[in-house]
C-alpha atoms as a PDB file:
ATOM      1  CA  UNK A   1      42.702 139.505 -42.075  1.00  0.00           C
ATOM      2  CA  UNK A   2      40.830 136.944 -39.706  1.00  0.00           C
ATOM      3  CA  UNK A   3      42.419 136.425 -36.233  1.00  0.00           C
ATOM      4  CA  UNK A   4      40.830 133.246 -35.034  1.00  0.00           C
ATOM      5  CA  UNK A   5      42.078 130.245 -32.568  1.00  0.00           C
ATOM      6  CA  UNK A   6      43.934 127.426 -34.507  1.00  0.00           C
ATOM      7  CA  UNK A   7      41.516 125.017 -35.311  1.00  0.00           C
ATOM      8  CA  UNK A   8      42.755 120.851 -36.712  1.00  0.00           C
ATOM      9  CA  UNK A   9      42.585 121.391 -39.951  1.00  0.00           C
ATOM     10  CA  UNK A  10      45.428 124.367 -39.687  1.00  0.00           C
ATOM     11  CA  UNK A  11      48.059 121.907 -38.686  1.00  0.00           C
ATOM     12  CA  UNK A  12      50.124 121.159 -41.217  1.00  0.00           C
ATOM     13  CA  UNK A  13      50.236 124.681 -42.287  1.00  0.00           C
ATOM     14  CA  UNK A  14      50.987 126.098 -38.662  1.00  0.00           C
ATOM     15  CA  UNK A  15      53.870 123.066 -38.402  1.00  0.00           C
ATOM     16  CA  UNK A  16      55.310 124.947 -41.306  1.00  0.00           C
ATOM     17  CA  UNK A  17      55.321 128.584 -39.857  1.00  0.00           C
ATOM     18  CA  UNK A  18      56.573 127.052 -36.731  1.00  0.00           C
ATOM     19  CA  UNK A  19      59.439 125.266 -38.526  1.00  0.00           C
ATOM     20  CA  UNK A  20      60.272 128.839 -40.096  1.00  0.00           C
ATOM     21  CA  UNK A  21      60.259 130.557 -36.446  1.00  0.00           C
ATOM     22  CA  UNK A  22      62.312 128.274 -34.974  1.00  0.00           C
ATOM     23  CA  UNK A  23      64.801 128.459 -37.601  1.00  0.00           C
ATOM     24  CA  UNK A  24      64.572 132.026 -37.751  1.00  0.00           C
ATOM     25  CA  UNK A  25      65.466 132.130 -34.572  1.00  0.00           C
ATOM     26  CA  UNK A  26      68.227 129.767 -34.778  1.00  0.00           C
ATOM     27  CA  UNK A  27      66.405 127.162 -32.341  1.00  0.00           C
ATOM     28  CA  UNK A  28      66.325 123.551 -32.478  1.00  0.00           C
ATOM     29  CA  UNK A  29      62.686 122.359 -31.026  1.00  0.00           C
ATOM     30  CA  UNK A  30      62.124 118.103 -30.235  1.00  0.00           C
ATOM     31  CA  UNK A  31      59.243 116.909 -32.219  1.00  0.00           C
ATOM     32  CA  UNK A  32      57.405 115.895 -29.178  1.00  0.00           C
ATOM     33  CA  UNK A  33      57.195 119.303 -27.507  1.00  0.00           C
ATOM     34  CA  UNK A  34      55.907 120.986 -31.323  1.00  0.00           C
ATOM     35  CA  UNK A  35      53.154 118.089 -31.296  1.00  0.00           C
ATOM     36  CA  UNK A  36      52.316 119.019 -27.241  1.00  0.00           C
ATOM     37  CA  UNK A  37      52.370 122.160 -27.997  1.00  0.00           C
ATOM     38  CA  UNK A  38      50.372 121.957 -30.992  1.00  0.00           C
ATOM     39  CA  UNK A  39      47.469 119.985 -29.007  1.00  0.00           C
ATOM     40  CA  UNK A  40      47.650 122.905 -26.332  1.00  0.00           C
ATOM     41  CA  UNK A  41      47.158 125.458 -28.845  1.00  0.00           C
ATOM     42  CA  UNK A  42      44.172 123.363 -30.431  1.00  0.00           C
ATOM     43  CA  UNK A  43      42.870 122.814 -26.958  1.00  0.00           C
ATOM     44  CA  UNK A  44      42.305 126.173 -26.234  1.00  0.00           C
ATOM     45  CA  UNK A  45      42.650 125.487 -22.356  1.00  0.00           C
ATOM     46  CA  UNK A  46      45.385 125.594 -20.408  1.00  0.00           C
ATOM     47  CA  UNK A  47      48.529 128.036 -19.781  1.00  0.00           C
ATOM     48  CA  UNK A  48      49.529 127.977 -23.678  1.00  0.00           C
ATOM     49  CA  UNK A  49      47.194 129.643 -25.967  1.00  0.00           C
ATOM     50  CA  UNK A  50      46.990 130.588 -29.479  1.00  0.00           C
ATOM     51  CA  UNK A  51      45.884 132.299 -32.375  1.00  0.00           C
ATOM     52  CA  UNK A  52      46.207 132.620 -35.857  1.00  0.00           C
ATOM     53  CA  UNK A  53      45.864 134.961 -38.698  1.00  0.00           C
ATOM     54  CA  UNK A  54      44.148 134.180 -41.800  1.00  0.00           C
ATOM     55  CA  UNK A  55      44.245 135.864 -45.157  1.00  0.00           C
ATOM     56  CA  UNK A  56      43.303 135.679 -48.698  1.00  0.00           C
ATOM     57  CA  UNK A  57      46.212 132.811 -49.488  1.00  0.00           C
ATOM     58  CA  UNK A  58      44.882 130.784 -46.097  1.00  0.00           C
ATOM     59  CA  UNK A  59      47.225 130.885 -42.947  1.00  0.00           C
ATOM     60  CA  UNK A  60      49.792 133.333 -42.742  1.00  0.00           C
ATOM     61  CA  UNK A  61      51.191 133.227 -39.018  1.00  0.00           C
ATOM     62  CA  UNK A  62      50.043 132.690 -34.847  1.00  0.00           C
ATOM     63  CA  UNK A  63      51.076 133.853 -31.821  1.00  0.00           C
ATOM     64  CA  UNK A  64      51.653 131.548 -28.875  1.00  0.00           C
ATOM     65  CA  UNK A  65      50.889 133.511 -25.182  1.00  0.00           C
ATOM     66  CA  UNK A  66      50.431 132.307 -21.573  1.00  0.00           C
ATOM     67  CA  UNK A  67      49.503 133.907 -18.168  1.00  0.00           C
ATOM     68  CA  UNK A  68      50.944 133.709 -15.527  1.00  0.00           C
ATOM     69  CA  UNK A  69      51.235 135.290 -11.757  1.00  0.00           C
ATOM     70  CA  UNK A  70      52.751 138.306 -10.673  1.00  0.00           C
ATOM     71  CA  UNK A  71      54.899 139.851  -7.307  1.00  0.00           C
ATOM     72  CA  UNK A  72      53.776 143.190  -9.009  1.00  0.00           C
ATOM     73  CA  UNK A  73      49.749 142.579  -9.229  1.00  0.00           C
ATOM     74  CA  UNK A  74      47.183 140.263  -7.958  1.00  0.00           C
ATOM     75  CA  UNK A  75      46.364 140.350 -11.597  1.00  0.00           C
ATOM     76  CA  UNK A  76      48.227 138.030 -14.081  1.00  0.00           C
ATOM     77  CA  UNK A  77      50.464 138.918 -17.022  1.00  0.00           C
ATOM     78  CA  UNK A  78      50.557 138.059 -20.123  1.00  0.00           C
ATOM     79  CA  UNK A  79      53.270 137.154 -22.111  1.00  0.00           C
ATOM     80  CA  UNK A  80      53.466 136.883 -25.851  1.00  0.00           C
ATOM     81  CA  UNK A  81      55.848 134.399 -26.396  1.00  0.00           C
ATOM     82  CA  UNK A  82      55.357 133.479 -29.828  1.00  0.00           C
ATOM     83  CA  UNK A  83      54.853 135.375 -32.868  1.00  0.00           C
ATOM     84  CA  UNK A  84      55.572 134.960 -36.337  1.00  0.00           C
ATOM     85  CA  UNK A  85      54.504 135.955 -40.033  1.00  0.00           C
ATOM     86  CA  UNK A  86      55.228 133.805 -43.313  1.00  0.00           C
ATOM     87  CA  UNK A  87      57.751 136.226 -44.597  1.00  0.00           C
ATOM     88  CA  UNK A  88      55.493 136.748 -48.088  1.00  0.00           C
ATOM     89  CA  UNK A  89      52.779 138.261 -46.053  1.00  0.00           C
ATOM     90  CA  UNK A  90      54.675 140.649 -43.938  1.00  0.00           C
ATOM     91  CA  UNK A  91      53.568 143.877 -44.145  1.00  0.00           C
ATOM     92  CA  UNK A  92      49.860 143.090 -44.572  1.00  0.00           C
ATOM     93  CA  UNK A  93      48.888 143.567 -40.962  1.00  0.00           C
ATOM     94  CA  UNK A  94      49.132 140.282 -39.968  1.00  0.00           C
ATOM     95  CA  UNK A  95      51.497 141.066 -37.123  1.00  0.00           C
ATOM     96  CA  UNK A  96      49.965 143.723 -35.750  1.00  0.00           C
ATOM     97  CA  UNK A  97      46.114 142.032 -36.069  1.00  0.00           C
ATOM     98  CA  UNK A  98      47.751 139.229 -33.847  1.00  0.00           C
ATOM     99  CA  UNK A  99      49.403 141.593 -31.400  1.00  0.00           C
ATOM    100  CA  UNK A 100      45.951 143.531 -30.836  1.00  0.00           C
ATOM    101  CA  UNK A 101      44.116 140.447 -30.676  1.00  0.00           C
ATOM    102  CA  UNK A 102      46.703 138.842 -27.717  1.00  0.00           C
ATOM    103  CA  UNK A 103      45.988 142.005 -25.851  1.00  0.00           C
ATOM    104  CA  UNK A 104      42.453 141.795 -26.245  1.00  0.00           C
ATOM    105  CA  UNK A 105      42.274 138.301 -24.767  1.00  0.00           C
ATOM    106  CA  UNK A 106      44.598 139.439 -22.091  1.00  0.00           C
ATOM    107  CA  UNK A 107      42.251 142.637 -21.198  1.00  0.00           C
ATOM    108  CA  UNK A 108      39.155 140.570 -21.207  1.00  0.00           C
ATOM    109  CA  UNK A 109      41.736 138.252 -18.796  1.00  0.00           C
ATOM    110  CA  UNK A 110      42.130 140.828 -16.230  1.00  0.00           C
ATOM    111  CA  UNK A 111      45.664 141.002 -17.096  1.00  0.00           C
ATOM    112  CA  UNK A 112      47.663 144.182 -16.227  1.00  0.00           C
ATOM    113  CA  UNK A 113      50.218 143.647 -18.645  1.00  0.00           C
ATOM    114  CA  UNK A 114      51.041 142.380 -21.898  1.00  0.00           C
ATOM    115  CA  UNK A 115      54.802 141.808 -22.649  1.00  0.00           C
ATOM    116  CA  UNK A 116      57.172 140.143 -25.267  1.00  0.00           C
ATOM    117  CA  UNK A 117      61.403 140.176 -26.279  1.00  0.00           C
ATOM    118  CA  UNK A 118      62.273 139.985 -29.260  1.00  0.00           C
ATOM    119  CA  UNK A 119      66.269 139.410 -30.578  1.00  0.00           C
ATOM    120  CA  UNK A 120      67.666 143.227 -30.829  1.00  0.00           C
ATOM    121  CA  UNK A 121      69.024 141.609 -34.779  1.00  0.00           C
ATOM    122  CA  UNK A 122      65.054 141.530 -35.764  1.00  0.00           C
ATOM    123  CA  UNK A 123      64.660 145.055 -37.446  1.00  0.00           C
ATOM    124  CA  UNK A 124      61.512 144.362 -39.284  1.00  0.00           C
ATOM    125  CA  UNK A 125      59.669 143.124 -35.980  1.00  0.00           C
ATOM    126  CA  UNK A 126      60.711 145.680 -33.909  1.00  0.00           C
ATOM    127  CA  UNK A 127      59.923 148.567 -36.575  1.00  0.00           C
ATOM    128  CA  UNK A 128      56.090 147.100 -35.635  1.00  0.00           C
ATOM    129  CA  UNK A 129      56.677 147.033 -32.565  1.00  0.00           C
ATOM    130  CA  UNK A 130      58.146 150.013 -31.277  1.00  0.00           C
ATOM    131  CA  UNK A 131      54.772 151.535 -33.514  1.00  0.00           C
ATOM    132  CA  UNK A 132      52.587 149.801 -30.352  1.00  0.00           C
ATOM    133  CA  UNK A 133      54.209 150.726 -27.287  1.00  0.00           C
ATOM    134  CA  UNK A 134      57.855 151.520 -25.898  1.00  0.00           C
ATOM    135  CA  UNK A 135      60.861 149.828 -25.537  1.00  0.00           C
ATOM    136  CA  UNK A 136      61.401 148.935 -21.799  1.00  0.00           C
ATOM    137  CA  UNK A 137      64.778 149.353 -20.521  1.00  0.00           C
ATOM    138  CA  UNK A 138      65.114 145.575 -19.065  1.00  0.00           C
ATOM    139  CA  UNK A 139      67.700 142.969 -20.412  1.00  0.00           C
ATOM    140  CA  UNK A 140      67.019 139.614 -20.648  1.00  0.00           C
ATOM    141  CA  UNK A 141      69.466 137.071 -19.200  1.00  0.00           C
ATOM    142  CA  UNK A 142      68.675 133.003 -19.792  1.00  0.00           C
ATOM    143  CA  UNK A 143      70.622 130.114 -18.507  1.00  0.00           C
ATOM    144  CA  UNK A 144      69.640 126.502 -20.065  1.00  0.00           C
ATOM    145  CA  UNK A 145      69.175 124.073 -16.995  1.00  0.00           C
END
């Protein structure tokens, strides 16, 4: 498995692992923040990062992170905000390889943490995940503005 950044050429087949996150998730995302996005990611500067994860049958999922200040650190966190695995590669490592590799950009970062949510209905994620590190106690609240 090769974690890399996105490059052009992965495009189309990233558009297509981001269509099946979004539904997964039961999101609705405007074409013209996937396409800024999508030129952030290929970028490579900026808050919104990326990587991907490449295996024998080409690209098989990214994950999206930023940085961003802290009141608990002069240090940044990190927060892994997107991740996602074309469900006919999951359980090859993918995943995890991407998780690893976000925390080893955030280390070399200075970060002092690394954090993500996940929806408590996503079994097969969190099966990885609790595997990494623990379960915090927080609860997330959101309100659309």
């Amino acid at each position: 498995m090769q974690i890399r950044p996105p490059i052009p050429q992965d495009e189309a087949r990233w558009r297509e692992l981001w269509a099946g996150y979004v539904a997964f998730y039961r999101g609705d995302v405007p074409e013209v923040v996937t396409a800024d996005l999508w030129a952030q990611l290929v970028r490579g500067e900026g808050p919104v990062r990326g990587l991907v994860a490449v295996g024998d049958a080409g690209l098989v999922g990214f994950a999206t992170f930023l940085f961003h200040p802290s009141t608990w650190s002069l240090k940044p966190s990190c927060y892994l905000e997107d991740l996602f695995v074309d469900p006919q590669a999951r359980g090859s490592g993918a995943g995890k390889a991407l998780i690893l590799a976000v925390e080893t950009v955030a280390k070399k970062a200075g970060a002092f943490r690394l954090y993500w949510h996940t929806q408590e209905f996503n079994a097969p994620a969190r099966s990885l995940y609790d595997t990494l590190v623990n379960r915090s106690s927080f609860i997330v609240y959101r309100k659309a503005l």
